[in-house]
C-alpha atoms as a PDB file:
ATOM      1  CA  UNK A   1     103.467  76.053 259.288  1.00  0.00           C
ATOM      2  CA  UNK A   2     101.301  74.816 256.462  1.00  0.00           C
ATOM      3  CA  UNK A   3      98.186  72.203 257.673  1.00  0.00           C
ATOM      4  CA  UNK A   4      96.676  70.315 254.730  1.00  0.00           C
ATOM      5  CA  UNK A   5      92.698  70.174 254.694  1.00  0.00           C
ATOM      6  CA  UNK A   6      90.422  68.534 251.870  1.00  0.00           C
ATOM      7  CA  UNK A   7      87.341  70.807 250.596  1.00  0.00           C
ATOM      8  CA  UNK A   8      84.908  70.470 248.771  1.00  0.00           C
ATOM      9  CA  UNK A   9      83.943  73.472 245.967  1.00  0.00           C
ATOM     10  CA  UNK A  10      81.183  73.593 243.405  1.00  0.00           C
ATOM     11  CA  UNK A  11      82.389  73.456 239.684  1.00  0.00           C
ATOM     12  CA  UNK A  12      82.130  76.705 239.113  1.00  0.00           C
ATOM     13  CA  UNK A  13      84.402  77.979 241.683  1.00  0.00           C
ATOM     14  CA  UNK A  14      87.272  75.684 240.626  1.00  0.00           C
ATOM     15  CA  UNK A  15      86.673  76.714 237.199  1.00  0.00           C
ATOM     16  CA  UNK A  16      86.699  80.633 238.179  1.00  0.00           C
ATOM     17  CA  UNK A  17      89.663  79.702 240.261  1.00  0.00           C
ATOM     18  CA  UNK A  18      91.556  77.999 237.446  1.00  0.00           C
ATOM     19  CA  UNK A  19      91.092  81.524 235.644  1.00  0.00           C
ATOM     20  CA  UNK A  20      92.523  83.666 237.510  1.00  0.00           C
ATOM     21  CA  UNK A  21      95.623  81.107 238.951  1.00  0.00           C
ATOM     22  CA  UNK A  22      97.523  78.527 238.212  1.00  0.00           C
ATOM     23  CA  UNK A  23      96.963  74.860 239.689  1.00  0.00           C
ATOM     24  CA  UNK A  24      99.909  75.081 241.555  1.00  0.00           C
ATOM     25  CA  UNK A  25      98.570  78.364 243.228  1.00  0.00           C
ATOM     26  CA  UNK A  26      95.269  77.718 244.165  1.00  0.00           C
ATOM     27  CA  UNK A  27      96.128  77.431 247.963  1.00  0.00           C
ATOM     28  CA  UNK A  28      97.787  81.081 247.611  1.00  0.00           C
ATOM     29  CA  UNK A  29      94.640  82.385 246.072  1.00  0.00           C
ATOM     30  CA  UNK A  30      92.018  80.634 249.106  1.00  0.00           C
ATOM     31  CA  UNK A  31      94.458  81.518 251.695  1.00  0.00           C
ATOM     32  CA  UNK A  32      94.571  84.869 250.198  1.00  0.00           C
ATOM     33  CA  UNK A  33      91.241  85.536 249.353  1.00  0.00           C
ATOM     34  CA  UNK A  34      89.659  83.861 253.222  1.00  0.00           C
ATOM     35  CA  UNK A  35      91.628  86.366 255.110  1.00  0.00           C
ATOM     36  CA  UNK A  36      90.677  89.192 253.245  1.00  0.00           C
ATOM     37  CA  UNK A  37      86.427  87.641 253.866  1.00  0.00           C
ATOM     38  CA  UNK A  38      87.611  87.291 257.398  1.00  0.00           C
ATOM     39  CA  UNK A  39      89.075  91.186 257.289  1.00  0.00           C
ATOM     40  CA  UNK A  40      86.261  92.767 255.926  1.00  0.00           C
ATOM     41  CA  UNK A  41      83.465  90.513 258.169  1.00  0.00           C
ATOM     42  CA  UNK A  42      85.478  91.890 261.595  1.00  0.00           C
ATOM     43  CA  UNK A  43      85.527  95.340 260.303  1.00  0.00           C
ATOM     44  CA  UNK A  44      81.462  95.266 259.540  1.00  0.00           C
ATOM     45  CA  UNK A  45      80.650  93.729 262.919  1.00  0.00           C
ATOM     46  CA  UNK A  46      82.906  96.457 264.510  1.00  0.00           C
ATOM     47  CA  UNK A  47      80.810  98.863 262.987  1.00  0.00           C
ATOM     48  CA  UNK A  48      77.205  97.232 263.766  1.00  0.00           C
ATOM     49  CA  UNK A  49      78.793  96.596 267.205  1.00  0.00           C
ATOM     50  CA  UNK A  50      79.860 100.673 267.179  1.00  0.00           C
ATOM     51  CA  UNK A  51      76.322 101.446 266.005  1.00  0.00           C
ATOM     52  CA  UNK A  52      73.965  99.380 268.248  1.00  0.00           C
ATOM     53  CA  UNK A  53      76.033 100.933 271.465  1.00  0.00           C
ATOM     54  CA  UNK A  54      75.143 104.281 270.079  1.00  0.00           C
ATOM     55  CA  UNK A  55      71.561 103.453 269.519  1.00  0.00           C
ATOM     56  CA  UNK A  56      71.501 102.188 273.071  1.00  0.00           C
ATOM     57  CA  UNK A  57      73.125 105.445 274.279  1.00  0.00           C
ATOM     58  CA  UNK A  58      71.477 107.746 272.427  1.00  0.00           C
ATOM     59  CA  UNK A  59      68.109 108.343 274.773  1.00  0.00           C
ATOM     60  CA  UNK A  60      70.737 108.540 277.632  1.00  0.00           C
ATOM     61  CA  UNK A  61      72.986 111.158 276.225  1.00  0.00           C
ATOM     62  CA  UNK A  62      70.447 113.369 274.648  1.00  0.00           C
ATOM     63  CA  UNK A  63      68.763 113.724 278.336  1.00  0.00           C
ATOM     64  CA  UNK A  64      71.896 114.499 279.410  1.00  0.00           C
ATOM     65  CA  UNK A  65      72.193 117.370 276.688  1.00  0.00           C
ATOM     66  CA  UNK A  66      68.976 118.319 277.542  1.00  0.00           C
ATOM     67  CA  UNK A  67      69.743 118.684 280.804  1.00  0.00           C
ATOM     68  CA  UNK A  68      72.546 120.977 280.538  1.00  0.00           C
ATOM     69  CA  UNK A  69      71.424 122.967 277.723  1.00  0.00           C
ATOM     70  CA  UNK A  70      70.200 125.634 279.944  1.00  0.00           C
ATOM     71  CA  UNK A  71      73.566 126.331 281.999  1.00  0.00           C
ATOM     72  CA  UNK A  72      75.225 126.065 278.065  1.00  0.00           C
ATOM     73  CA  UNK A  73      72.810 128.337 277.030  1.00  0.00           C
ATOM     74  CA  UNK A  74      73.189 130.753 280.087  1.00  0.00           C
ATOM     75  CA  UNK A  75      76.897 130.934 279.498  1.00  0.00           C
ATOM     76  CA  UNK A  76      76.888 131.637 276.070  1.00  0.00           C
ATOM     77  CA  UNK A  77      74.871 135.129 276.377  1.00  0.00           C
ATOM     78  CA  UNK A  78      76.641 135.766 279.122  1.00  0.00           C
ATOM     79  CA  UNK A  79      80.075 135.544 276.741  1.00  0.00           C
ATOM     80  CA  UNK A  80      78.062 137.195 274.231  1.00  0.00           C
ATOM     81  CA  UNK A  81      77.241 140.448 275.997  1.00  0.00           C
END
């Protein structure tokens, strides 16, 4: 299903658009070209999303390494002997 909306560009992006398409494809080219903006603007916030949780975590899980470094530490000479 198609839905018809009116917009409102600047000159200079109808102009670029009439460059690269043909009148009768402009819609294609919007449609086209707003998924693809809407694609790559999930994937970033996924990743600063991804990176503030480790940020948050990271205090937490290196006191955790810290923690059990001595029993990983203990183990290993004791494999190494």
């Amino acid at each position: 299903m198609h839905v018809r909306i009116n917009i409102t560009l600047p000159e200079s992006t109808v102009q670029m658009l009439d460059l690269v398409s043909s009148r009768g494809n402009r819609s294609r080219l919007i449609d086209t070209a707003v998924r693809q903006f809407l694609k790559d603007k999930s994937r970033a916030e996924l990743r600063q999303r991804l990176a503030e949780a480790y940020r948050r975590s990271a205090v937490e899980d290196l006191k955790i390494a810290a923690e059990w470094f001595p029993l990983e530490e203990e183990a290993w000479l004791r494999e190494s002997k």
